[in-house]
Protein backbone atom coordinates (compact mmCIF):
# COMPACT_ATOMS: atom_id res chain seq x y z
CA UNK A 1 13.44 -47.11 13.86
CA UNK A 2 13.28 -45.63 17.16
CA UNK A 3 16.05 -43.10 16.49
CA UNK A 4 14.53 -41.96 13.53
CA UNK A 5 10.33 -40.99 15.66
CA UNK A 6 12.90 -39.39 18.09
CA UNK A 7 14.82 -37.37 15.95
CA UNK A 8 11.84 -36.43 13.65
CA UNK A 9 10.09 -35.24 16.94
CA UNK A 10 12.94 -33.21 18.06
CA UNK A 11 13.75 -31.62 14.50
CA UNK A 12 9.38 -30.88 14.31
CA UNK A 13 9.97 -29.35 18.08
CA UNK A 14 12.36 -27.28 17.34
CA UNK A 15 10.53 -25.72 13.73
CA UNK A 16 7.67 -25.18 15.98
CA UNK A 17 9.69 -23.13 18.49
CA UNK A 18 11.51 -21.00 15.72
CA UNK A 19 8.26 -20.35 14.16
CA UNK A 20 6.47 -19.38 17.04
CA UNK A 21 9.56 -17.34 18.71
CA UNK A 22 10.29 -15.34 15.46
CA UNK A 23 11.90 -11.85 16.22
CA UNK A 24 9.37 -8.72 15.71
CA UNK A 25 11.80 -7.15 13.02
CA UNK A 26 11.56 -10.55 11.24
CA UNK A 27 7.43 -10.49 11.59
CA UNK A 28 7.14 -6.98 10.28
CA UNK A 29 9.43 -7.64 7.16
CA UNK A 30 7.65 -10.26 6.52
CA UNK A 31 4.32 -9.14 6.49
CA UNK A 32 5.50 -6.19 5.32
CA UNK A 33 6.00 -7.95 1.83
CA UNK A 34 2.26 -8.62 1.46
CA UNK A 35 0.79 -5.07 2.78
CA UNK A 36 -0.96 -3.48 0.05
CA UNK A 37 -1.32 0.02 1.86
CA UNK A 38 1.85 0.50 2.11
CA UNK A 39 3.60 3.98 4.06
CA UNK A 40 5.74 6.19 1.72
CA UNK A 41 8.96 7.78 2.30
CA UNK A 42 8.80 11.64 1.35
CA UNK A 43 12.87 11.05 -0.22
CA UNK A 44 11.56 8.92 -2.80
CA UNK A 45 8.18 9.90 -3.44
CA UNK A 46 7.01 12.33 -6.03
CA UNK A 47 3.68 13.86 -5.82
CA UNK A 48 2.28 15.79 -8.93
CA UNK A 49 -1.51 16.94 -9.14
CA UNK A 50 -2.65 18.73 -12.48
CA UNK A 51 0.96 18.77 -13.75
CA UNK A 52 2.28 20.73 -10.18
CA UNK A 53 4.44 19.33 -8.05
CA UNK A 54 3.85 19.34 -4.52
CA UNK A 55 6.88 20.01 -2.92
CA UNK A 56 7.99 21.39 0.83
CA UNK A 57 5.36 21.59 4.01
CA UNK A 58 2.48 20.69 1.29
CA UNK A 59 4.30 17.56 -0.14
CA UNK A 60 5.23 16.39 3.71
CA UNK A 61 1.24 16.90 4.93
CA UNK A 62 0.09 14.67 2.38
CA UNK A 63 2.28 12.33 2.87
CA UNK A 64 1.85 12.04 6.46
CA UNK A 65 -2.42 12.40 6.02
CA UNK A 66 -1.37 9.12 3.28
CA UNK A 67 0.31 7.13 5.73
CA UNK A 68 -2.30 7.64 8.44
CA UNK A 69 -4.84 6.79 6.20
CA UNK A 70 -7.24 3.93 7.69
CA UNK A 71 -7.20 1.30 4.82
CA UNK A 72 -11.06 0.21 4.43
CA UNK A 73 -11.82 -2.43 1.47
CA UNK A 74 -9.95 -4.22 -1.06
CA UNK A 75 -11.59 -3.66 -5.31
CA UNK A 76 -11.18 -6.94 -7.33
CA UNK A 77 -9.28 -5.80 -10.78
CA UNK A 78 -10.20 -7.89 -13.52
CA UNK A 79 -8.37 -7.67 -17.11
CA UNK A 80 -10.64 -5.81 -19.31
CA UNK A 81 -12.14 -3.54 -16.44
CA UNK A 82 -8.83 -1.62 -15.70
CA UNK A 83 -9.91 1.71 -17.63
CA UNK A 84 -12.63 2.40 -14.78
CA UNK A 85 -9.85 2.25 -11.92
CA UNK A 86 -7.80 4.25 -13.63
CA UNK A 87 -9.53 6.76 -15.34
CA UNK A 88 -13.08 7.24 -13.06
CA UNK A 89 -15.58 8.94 -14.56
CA UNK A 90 -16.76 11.47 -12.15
CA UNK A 91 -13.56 12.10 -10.33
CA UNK A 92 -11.69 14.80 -10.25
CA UNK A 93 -8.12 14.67 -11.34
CA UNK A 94 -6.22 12.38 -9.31
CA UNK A 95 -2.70 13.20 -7.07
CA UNK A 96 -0.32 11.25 -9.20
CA UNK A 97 2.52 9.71 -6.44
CA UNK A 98 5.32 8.15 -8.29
CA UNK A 99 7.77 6.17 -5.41
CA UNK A 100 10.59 3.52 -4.71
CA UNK A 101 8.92 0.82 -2.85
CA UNK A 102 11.77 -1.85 -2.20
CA UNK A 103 12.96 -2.17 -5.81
CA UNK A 104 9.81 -1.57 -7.60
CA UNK A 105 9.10 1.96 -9.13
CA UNK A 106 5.29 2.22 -7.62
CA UNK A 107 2.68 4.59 -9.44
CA UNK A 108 -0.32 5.81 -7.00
CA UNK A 109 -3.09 6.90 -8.54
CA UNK A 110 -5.14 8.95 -5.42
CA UNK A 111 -8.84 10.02 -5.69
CA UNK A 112 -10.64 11.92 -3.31
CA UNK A 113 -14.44 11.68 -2.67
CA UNK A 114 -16.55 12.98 0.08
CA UNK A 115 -17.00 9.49 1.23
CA UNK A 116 -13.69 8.11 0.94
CA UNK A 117 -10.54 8.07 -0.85
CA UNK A 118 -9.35 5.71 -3.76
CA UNK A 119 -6.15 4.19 -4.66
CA UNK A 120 -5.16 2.86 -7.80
CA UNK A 121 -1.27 0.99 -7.31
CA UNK A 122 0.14 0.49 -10.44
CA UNK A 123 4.01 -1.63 -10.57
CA UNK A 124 5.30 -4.03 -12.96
CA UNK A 125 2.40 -5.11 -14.77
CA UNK A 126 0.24 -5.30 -12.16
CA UNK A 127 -2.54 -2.91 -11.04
CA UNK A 128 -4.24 -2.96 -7.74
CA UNK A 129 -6.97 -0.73 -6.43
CA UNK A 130 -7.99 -0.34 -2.75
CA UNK A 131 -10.14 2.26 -0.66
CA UNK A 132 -8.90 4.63 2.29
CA UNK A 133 -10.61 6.60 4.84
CA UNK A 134 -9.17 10.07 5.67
CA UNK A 135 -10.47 13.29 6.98
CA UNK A 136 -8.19 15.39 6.00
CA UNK A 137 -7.53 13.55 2.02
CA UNK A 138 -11.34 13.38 1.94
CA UNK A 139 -11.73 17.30 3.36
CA UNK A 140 -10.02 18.26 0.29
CA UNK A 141 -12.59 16.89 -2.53
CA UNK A 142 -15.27 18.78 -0.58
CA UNK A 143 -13.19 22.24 -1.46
């Protein structure tokens, strides 16, 4: 009976310490798996706007100005209220980013207010929607 309290302390001690000692690599997959605002990689990213692609210098500033992006709040999408994510009606028309995120095929759905910028994540048959700040996303919808 004894051998089993010691052994169940020592096998609990040593979960604790693998947990707590985890590896930053390990941490940052990890969470990595739950970030919604995730960074893209200009290889597998397209970015389309009005049926243009952005390609070159302007595809590469957008991306970066994305990725810097300051993620701000979180919209609750309901089934049955998806139409007003996706197709706002007093935006302007949206950058369409179409990416390789792990091994999901990601559709971004970006639009840009004076106030902020929305994102609308569409991939398997989910959809998500989140707000970003961004100065130089949001300097754009005041052009």
């Amino acid at each position: 009976m004894t051998w089993i309290i010691v052994l169940l302390i020592v096998v609990v001690s040593a979960l604790k310490l693998l947990i707590t000692t985890m590896p930053t690599p390990v941490v940052k997959w990890f969470l990595g798996k739950f970030e919604l605002h995730s960074k893209l990689d200009s290889p597998h990213v397209s970015i389309t706007r009005v049926g243009k692609t952005l390609e070159g210098e302007e595809k590469k500033k957008f991306i970066a100005n994305f990725n810097e992006a300051t993620f701000l709040e979180k919209y609750y999408v309901h089934s049955g209220n998806e139409r007003y994510f996706l197709h706002p009606e007093n935006a302007k028309s949206p950058y369409v980013i179409d990416a390789k995120m792990g091994k999901n095929n990601v559709k971004l759905s970006v639009y840009t207010y004076k106030d902020r910028v929305d994102v609308v994540k569409q991939y398997k048959k989910k959809i998500e929607a989140y707000s970003l700040l961004s100065d130089s996303l949001q300097r754009e919808a005041m052009s």
